[in-house]
C-alpha atoms as a PDB file:
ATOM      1  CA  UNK A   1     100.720  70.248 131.369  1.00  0.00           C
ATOM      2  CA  UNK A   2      99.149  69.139 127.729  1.00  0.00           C
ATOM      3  CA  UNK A   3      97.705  70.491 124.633  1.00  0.00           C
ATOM      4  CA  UNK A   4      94.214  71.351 126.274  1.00  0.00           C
ATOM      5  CA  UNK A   5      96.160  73.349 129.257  1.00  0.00           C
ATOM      6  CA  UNK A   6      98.134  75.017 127.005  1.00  0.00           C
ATOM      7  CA  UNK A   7      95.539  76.203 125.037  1.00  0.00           C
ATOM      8  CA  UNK A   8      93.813  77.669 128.101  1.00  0.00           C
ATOM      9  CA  UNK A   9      96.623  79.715 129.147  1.00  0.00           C
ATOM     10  CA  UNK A  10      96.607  80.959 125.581  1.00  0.00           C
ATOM     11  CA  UNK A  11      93.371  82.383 125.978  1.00  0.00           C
ATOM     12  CA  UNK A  12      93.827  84.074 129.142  1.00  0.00           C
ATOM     13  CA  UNK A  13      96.670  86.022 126.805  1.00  0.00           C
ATOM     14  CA  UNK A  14      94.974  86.559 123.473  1.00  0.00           C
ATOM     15  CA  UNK A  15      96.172  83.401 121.709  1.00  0.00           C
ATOM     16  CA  UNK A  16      99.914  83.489 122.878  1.00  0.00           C
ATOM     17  CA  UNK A  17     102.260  82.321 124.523  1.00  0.00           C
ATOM     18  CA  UNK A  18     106.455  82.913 125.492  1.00  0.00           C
ATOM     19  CA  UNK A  19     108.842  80.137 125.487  1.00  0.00           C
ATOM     20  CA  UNK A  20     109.965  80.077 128.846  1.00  0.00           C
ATOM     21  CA  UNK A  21     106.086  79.547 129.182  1.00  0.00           C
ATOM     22  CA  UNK A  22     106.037  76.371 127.127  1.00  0.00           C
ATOM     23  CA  UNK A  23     109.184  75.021 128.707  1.00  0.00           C
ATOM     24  CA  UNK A  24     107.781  75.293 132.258  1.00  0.00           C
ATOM     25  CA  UNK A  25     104.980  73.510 130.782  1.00  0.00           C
ATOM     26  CA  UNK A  26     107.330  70.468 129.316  1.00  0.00           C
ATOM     27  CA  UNK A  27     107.336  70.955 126.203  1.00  0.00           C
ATOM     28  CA  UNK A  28     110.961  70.911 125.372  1.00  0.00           C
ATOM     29  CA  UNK A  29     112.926  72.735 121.896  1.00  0.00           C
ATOM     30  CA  UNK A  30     111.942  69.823 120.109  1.00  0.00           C
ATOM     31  CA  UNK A  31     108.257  69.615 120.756  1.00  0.00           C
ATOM     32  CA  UNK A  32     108.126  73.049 120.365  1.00  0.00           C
ATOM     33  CA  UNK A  33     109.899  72.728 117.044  1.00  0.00           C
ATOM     34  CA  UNK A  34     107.387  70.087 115.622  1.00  0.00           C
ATOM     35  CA  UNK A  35     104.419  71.877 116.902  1.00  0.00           C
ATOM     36  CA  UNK A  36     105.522  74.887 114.633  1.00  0.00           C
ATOM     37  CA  UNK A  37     105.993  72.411 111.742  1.00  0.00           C
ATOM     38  CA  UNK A  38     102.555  70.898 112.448  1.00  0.00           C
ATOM     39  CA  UNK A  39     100.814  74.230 112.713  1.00  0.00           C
ATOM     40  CA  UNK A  40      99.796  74.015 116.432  1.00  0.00           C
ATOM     41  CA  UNK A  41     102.065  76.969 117.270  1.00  0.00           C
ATOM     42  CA  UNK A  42     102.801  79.865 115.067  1.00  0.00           C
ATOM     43  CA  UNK A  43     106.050  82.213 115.603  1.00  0.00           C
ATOM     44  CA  UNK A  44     104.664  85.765 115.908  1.00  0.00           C
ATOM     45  CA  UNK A  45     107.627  87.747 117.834  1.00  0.00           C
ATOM     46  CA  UNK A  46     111.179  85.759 118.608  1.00  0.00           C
ATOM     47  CA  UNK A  47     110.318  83.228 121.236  1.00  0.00           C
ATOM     48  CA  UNK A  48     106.601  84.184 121.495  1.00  0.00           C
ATOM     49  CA  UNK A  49     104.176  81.711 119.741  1.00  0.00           C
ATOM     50  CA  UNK A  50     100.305  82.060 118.800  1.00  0.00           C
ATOM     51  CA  UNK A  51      98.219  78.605 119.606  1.00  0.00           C
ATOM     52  CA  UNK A  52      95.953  77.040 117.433  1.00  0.00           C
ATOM     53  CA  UNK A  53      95.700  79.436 114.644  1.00  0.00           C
ATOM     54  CA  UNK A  54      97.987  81.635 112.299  1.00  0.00           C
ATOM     55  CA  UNK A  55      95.880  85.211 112.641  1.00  0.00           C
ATOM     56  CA  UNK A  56      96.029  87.548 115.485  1.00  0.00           C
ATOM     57  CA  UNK A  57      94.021  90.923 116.230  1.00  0.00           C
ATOM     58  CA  UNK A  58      95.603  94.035 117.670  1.00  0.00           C
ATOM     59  CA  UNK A  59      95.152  93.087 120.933  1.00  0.00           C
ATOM     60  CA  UNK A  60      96.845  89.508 120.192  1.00  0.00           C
ATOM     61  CA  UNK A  61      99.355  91.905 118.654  1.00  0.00           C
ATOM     62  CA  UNK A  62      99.649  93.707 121.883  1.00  0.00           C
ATOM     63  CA  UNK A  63     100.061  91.105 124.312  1.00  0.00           C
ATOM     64  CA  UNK A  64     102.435  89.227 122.036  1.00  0.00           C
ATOM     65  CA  UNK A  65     105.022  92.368 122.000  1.00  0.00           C
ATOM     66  CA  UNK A  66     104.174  92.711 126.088  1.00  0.00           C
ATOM     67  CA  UNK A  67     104.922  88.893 126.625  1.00  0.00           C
ATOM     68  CA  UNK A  68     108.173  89.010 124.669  1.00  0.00           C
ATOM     69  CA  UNK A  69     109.500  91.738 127.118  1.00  0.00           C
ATOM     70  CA  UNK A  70     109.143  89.499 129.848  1.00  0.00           C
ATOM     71  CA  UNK A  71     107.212  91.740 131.597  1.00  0.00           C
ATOM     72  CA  UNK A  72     110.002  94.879 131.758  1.00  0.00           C
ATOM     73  CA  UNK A  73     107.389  96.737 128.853  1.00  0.00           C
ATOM     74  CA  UNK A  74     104.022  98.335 129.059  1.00  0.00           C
ATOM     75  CA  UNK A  75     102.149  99.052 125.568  1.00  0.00           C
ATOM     76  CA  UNK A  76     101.770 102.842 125.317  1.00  0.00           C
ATOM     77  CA  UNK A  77     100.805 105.421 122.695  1.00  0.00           C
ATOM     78  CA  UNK A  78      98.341 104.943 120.082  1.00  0.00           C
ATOM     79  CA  UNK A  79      97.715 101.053 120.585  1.00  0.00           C
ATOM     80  CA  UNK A  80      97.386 101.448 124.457  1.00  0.00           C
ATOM     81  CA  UNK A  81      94.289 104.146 123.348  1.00  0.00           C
ATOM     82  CA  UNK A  82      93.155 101.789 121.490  1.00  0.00           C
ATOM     83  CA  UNK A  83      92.677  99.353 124.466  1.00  0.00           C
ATOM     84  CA  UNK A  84      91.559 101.559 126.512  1.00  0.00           C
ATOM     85  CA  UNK A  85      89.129 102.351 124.148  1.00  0.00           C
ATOM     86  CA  UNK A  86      89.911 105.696 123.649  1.00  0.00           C
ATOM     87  CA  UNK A  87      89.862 105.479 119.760  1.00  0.00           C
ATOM     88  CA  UNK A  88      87.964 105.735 117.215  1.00  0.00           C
ATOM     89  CA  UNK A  89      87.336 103.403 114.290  1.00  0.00           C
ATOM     90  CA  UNK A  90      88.847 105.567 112.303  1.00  0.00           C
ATOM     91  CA  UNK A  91      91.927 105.733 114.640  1.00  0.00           C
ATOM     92  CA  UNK A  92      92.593 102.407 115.025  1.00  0.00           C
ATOM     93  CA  UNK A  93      95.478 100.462 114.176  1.00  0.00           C
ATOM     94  CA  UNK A  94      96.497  99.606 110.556  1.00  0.00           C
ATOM     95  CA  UNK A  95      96.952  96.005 110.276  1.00  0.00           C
ATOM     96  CA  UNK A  96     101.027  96.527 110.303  1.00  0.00           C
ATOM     97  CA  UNK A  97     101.194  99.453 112.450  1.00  0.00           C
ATOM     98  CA  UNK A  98     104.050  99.423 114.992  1.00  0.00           C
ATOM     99  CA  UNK A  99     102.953  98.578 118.801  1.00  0.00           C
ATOM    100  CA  UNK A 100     104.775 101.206 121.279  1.00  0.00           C
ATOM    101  CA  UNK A 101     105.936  99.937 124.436  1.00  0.00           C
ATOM    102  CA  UNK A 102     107.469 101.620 127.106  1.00  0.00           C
ATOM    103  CA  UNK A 103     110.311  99.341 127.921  1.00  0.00           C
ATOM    104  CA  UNK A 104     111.713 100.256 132.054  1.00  0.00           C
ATOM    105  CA  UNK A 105     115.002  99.760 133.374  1.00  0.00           C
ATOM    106  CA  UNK A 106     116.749  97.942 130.513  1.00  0.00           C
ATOM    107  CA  UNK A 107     117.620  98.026 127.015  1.00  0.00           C
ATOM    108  CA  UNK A 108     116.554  94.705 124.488  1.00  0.00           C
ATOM    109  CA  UNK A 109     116.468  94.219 120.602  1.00  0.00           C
ATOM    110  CA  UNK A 110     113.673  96.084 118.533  1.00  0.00           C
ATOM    111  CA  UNK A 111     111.901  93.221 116.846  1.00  0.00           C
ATOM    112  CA  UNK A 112     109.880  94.324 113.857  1.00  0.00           C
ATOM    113  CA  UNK A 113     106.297  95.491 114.210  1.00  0.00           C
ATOM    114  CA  UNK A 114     107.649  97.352 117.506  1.00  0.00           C
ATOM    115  CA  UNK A 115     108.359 100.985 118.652  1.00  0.00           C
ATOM    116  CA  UNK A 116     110.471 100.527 121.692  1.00  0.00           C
ATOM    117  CA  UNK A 117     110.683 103.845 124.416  1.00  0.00           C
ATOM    118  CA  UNK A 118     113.233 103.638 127.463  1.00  0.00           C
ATOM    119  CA  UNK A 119     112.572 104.713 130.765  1.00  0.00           C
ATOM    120  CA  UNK A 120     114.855 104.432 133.730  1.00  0.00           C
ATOM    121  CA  UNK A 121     111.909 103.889 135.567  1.00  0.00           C
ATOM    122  CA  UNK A 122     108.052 104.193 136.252  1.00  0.00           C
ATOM    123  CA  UNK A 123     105.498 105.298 139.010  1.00  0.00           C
ATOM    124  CA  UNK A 124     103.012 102.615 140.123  1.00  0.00           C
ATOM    125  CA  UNK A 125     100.179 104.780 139.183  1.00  0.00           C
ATOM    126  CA  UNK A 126     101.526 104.635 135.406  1.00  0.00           C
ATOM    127  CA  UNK A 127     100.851 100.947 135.339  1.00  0.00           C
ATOM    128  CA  UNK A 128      97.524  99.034 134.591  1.00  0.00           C
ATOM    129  CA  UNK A 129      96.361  96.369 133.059  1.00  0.00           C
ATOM    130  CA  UNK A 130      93.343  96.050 130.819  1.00  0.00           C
ATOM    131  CA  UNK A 131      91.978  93.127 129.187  1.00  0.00           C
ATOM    132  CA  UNK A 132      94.565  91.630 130.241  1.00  0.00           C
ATOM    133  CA  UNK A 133      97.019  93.365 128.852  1.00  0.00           C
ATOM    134  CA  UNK A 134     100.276  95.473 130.914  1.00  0.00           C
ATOM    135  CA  UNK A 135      99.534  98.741 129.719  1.00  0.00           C
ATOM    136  CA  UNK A 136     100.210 102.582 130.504  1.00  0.00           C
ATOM    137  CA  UNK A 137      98.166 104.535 132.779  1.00  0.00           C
ATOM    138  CA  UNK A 138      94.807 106.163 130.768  1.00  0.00           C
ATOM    139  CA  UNK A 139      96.752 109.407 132.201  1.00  0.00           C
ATOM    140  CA  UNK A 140     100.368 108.444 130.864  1.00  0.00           C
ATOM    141  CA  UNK A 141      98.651 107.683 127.548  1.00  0.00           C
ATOM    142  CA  UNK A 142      97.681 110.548 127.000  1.00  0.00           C
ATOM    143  CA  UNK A 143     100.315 112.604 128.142  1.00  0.00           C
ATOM    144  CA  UNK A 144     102.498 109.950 125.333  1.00  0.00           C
ATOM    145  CA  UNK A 145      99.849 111.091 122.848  1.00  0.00           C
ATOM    146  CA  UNK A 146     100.582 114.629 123.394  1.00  0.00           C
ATOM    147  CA  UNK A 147     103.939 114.415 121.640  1.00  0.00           C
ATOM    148  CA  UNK A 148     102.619 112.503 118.467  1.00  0.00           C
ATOM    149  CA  UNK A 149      99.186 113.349 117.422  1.00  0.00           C
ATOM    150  CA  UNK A 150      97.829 116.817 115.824  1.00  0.00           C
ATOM    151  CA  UNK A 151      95.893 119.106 118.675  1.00  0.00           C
ATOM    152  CA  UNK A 152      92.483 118.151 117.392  1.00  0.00           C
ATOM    153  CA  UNK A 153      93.119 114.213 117.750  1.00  0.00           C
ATOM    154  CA  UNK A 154      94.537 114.526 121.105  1.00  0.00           C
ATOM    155  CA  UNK A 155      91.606 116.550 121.885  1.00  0.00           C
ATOM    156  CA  UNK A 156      89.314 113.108 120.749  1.00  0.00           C
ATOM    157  CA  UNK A 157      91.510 110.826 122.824  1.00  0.00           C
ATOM    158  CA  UNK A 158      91.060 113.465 125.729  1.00  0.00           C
ATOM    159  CA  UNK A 159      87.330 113.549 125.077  1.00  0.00           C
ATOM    160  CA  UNK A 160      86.862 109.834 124.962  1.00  0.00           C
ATOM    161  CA  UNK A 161      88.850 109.382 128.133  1.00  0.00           C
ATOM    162  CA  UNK A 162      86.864 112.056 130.387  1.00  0.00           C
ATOM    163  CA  UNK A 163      83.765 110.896 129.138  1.00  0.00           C
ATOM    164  CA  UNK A 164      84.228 107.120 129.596  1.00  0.00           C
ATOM    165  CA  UNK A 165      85.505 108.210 133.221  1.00  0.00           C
ATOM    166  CA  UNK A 166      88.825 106.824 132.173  1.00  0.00           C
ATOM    167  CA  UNK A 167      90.926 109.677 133.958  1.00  0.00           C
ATOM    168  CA  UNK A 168      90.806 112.497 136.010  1.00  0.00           C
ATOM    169  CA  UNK A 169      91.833 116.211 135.964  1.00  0.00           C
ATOM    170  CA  UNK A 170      93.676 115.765 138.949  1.00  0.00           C
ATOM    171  CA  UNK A 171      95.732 112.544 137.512  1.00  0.00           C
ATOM    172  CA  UNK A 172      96.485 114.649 134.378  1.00  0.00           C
ATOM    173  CA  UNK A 173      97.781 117.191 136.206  1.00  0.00           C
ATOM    174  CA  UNK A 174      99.978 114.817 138.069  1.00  0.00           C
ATOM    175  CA  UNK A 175     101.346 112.647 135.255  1.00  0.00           C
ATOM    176  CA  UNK A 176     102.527 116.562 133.707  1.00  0.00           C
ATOM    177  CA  UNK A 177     103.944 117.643 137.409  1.00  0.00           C
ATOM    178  CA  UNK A 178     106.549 114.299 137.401  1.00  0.00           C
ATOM    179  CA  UNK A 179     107.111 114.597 133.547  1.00  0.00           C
ATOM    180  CA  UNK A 180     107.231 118.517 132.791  1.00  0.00           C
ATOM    181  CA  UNK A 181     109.393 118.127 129.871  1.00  0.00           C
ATOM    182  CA  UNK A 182     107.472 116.083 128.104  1.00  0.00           C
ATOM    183  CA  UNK A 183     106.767 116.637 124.365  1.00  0.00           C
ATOM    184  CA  UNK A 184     103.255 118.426 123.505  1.00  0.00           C
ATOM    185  CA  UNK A 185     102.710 119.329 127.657  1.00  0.00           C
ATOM    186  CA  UNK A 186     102.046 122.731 126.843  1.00  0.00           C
ATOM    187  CA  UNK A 187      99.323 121.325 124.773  1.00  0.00           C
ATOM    188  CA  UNK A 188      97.998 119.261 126.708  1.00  0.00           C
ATOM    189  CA  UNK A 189      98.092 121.457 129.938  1.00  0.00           C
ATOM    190  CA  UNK A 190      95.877 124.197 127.540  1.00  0.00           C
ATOM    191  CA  UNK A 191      93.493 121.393 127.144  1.00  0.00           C
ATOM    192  CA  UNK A 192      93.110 120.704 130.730  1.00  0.00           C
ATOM    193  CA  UNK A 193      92.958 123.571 131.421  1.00  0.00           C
ATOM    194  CA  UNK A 194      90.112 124.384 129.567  1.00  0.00           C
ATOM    195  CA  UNK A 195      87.460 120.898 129.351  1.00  0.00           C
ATOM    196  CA  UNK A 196      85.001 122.994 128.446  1.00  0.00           C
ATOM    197  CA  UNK A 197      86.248 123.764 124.964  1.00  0.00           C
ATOM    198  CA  UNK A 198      87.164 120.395 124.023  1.00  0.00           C
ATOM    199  CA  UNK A 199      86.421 119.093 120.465  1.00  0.00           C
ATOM    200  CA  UNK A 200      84.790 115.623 121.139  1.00  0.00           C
ATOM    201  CA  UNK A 201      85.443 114.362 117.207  1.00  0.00           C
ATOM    202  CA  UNK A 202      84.448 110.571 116.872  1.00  0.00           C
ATOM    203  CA  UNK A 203      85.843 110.116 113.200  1.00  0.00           C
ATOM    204  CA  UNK A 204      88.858 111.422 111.072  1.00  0.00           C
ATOM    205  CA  UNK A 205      86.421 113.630 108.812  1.00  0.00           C
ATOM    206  CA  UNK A 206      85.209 115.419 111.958  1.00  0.00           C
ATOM    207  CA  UNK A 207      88.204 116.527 112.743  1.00  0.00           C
ATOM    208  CA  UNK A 208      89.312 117.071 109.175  1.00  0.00           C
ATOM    209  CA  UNK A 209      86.072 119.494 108.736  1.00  0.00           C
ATOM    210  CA  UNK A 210      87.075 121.004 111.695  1.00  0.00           C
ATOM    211  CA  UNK A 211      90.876 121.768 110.255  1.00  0.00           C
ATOM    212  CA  UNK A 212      89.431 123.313 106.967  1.00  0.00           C
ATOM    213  CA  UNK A 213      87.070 125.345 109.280  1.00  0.00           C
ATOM    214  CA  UNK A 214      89.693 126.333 111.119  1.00  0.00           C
ATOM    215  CA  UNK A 215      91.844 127.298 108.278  1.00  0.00           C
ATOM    216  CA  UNK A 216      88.960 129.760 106.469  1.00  0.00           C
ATOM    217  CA  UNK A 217      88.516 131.336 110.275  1.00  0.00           C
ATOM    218  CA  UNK A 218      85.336 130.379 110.639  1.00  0.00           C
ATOM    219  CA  UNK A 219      84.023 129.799 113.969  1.00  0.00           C
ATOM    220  CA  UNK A 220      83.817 125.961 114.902  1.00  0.00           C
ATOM    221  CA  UNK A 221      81.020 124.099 116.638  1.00  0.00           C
ATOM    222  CA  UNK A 222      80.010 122.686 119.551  1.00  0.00           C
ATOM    223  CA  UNK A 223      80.724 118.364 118.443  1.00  0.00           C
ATOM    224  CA  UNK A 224      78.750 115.687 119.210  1.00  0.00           C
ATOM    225  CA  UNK A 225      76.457 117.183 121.612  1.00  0.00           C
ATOM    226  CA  UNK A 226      72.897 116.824 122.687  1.00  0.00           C
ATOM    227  CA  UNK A 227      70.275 119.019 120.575  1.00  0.00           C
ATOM    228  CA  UNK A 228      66.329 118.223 121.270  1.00  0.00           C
ATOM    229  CA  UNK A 229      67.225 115.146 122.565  1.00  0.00           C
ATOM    230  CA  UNK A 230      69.356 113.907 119.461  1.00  0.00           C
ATOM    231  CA  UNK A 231      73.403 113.087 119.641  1.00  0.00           C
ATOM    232  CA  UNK A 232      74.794 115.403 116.503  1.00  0.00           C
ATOM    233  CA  UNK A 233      78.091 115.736 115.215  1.00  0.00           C
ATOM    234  CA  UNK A 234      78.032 119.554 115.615  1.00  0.00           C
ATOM    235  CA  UNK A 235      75.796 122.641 116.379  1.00  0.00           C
ATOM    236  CA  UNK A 236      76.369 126.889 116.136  1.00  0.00           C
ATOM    237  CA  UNK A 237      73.411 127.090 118.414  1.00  0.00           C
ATOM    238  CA  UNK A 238      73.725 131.043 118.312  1.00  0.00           C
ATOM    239  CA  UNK A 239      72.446 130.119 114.477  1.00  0.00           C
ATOM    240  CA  UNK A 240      70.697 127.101 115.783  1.00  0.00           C
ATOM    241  CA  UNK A 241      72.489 125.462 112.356  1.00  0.00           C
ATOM    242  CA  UNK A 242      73.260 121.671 112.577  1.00  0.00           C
ATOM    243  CA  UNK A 243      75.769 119.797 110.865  1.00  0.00           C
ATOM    244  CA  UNK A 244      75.916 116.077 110.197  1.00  0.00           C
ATOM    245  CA  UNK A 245      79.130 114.450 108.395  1.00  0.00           C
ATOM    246  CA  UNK A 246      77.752 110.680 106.210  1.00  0.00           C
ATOM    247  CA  UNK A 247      79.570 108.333 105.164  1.00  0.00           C
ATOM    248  CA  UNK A 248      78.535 105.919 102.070  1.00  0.00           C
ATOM    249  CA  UNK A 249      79.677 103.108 104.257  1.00  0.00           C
ATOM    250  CA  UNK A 250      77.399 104.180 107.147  1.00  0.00           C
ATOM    251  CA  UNK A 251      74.196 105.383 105.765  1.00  0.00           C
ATOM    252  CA  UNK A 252      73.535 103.182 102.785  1.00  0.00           C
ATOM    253  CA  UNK A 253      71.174 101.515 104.724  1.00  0.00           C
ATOM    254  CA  UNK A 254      67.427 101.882 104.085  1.00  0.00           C
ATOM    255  CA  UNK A 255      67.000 101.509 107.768  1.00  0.00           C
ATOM    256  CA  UNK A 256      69.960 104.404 108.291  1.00  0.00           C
ATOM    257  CA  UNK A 257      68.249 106.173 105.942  1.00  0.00           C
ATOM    258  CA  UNK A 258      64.807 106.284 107.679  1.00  0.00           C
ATOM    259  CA  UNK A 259      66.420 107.072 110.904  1.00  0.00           C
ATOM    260  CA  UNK A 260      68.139 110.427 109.296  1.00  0.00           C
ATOM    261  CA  UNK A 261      64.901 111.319 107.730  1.00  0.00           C
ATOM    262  CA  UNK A 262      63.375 111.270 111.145  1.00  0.00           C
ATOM    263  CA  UNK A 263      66.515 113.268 112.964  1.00  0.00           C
ATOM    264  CA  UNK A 264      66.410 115.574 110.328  1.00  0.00           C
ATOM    265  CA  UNK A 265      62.537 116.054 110.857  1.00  0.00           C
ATOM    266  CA  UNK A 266      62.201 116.104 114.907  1.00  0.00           C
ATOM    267  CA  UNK A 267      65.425 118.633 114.771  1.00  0.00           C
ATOM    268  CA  UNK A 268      63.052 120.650 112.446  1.00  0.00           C
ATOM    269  CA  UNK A 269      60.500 120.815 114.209  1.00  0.00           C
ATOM    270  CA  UNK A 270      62.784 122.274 117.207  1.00  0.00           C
ATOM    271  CA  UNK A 271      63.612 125.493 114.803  1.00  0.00           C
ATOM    272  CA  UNK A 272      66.824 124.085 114.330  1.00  0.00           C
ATOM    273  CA  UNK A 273      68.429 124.057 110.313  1.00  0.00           C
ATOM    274  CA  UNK A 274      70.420 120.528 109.108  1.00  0.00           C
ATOM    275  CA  UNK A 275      73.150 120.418 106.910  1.00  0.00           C
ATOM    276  CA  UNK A 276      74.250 117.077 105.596  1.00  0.00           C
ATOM    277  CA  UNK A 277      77.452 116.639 104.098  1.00  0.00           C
ATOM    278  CA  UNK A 278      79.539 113.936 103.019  1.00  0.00           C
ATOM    279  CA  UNK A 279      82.827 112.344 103.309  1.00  0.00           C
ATOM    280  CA  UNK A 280      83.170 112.470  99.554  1.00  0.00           C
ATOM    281  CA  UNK A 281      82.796 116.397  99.957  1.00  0.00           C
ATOM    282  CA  UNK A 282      85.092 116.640 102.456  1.00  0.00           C
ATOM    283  CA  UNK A 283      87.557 114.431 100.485  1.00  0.00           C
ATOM    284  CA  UNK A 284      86.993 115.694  96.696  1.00  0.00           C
ATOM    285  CA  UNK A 285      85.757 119.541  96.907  1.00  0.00           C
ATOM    286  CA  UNK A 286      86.929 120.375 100.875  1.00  0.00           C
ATOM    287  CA  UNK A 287      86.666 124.308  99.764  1.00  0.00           C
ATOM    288  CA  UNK A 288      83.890 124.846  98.012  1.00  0.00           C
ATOM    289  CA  UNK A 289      82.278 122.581 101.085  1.00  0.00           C
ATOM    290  CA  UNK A 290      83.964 125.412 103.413  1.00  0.00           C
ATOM    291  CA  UNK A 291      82.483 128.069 101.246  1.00  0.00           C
ATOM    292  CA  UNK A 292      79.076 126.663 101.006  1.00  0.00           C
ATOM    293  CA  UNK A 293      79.301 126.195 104.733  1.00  0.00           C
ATOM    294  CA  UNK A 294      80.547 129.799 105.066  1.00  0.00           C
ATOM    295  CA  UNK A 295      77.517 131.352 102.998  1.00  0.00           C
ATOM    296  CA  UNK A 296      74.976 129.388 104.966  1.00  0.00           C
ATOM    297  CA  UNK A 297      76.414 130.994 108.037  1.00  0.00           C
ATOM    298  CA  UNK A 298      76.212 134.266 106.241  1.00  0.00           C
ATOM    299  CA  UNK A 299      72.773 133.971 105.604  1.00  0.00           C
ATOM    300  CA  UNK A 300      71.471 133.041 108.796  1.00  0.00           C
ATOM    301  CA  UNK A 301      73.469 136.366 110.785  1.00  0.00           C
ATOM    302  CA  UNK A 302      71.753 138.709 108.236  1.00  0.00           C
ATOM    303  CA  UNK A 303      68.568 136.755 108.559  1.00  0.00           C
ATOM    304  CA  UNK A 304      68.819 137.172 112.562  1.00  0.00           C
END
């Protein structure tokens, strides 16, 4: 097998590749060794090797820690959400954050950049694979998510999942019947329990509004939901009060600009009331945003 081969099977797994891979292909230690001083392979994990180029994404990341396992590990947690798409922007992976992998059956090293969990074993419908990656089940993700994220981000990963069609009730329900000591179940069975009261938060300032709503007692709205036709971040429609959450980043635009104008306008025009506010608010003055946003609701119950 040559250079050009090589660098196919590469591609089929995000850029890399594991030594016993390269040795089955011929290329012996020392080849190996003066492709790394050449630049043609790169070490990224011990005996795994990106081709062709020195940077990797997360999900070169990914299938770098899966390949070094050999195939005894499944990514899991955070960085399997994010593959599954279940995240996010503002969820996603730092540059350096730690891949989790389930590893089954065995123990082996921790290399750095790697969370390793042990599991004596698995059940076939825990394992997938998705862009080409071994991965946990979108069900077993979620139940791993339930014992490291805050209520209101599971409740986003949960949203994202039932909405893509990811999972099902009834798989939820089964991954907690075989694992009923897992940590966070009980809030995650709640949650099931009750789809209809999911938060569906799409960015860390939704759910951050949410918290300092939450923490004044103030009753929290329906997120990201249709109203008139337009996708908004949340609603009180017993008020019929609208709330947006802007970033700088994401509305600078003239054309973004226009387009909020016009939102603002046709959700007018349905009775409904818009309040903008921004990420700086939420970041700078979060309680005198909570007690604006708590005299606004004032007003409109008296005004009713």
């Amino acid at each position: 097998m040559g250079d050009a081969e090589i660098a196919r099977l590469a591609e089929l797994q995000h850029g890399h590749l594991h030594l016993h891979q390269l040795r089955a292909a011929g290329i012996k230690r020392g080849a190996v060794a003066h492709r790394v001083r050449t630049g043609r392979l790169h070490p990224t994990l011990p005996s795994v090797y990106l081709v062709g180029r020195p940077q990797r994404d997360v999900l070169g990341r990914m299938m770098a820690t899966a390949l070094y396992f050999r195939g005894d590990a499944l990514v899991s947690g955070r960085a399997a959400t994010q593959a599954w798409g279940m995240l996010d922007t503002t969820q996603q992976l730092e540059a350096h954050a730690p891949i989790s992998v389930l590893l089954v059956g065995r123990n082996a090293a921790q290399p750095g950049g790697v969370l390793v969990h042990r599991t004596k074993a698995l059940a076939r419908q825990d394992i997938r694979w998705c862009k080409g990656i071994p991965l946990t089940s979108p069900a077993r993700v979620i139940l791993d998510c339930a014992g490291e994220m805050d209520d209101l981000e599971l409740e986003a990963v949960l949203s994202a999942a039932m909405r893509n069609n990811l999972v099902r009730t009834s798989q939820l329900t089964d991954v907690m019947l075989r694992n009923p000591h897992a940590k966070g179940i009980a809030t995650l069975r709640s949650l099931v329990e009750q789809p209809q009261s999911l938060h569906d938060t799409r960015s860390k300032y939704e759910r951050r509004l949410l918290k300092l709503l939450r923490a004044a007692e103030l009753p929290l709205p329906i997120t990201n939901t249709l109203v008139a036709g337009k996708l908004v971040d949340g609603i009180w429609p017993d008020l019929k009060l609208v709330l947006e959450v802007d970033g700088w980043k994401d509305h600078r635009k003239r054309g973004q600009f226009e387009t909020d104008r016009l939102r603002d306008q046709h959700l007018a025009a349905s009775g409904h009331r818009v309040m903008r506010i921004t990420t700086r608010q939420i970041d700078d003055r979060p309680y005198a945003l909570v007690a604006r946003i708590a005299s606004v609701i004032t007003t409109l119950r008296l005004g009713r």
